[in-house]
Protein backbone atom coordinates (compact mmCIF):
# COMPACT_ATOMS: atom_id res chain seq x y z
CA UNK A 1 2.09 3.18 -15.80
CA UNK A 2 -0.94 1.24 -14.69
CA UNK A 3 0.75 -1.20 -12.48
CA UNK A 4 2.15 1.56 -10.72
CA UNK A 5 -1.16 3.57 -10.29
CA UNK A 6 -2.22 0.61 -7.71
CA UNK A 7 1.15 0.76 -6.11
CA UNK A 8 0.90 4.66 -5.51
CA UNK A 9 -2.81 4.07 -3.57
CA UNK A 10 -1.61 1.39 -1.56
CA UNK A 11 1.20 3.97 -0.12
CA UNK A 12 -1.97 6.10 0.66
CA UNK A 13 -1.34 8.07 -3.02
CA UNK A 14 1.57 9.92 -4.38
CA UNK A 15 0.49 13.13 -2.40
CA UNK A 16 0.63 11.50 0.90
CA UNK A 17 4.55 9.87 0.03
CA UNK A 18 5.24 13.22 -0.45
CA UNK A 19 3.80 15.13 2.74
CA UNK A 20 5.25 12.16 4.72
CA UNK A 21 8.94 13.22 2.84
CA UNK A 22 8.30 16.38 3.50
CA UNK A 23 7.62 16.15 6.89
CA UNK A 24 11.10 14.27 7.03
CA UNK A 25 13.18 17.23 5.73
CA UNK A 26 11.14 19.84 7.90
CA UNK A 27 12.59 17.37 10.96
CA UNK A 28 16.17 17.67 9.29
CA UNK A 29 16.43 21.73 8.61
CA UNK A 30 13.04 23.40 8.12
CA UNK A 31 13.76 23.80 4.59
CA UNK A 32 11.01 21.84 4.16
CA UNK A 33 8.43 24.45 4.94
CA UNK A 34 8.27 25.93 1.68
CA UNK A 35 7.75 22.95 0.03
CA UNK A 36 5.21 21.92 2.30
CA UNK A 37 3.33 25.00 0.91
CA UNK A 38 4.04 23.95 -2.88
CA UNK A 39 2.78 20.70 -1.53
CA UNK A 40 -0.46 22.40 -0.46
């Protein structure tokens, strides 16, 4: 689990892979917008 604790903050940290995906799916449907705010 530590090797991938590096990995995550060189992506710019596990929350920011996941705004980026969500961002993705809003794109797609809108769907997206709720988990944006579960995000939040």
């Amino acid at each position: 689990m530590k090797h991938e604790c590096p990995k995550w903050k060189s992506l710019g940290g596990a929350k920011g892979t996941t705004v980026s995906k969500g961002r993705v799916y809003t794109m797609d449907g809108g769907k997206a917008t709720g988990d944006n705010s579960l995000i939040a």
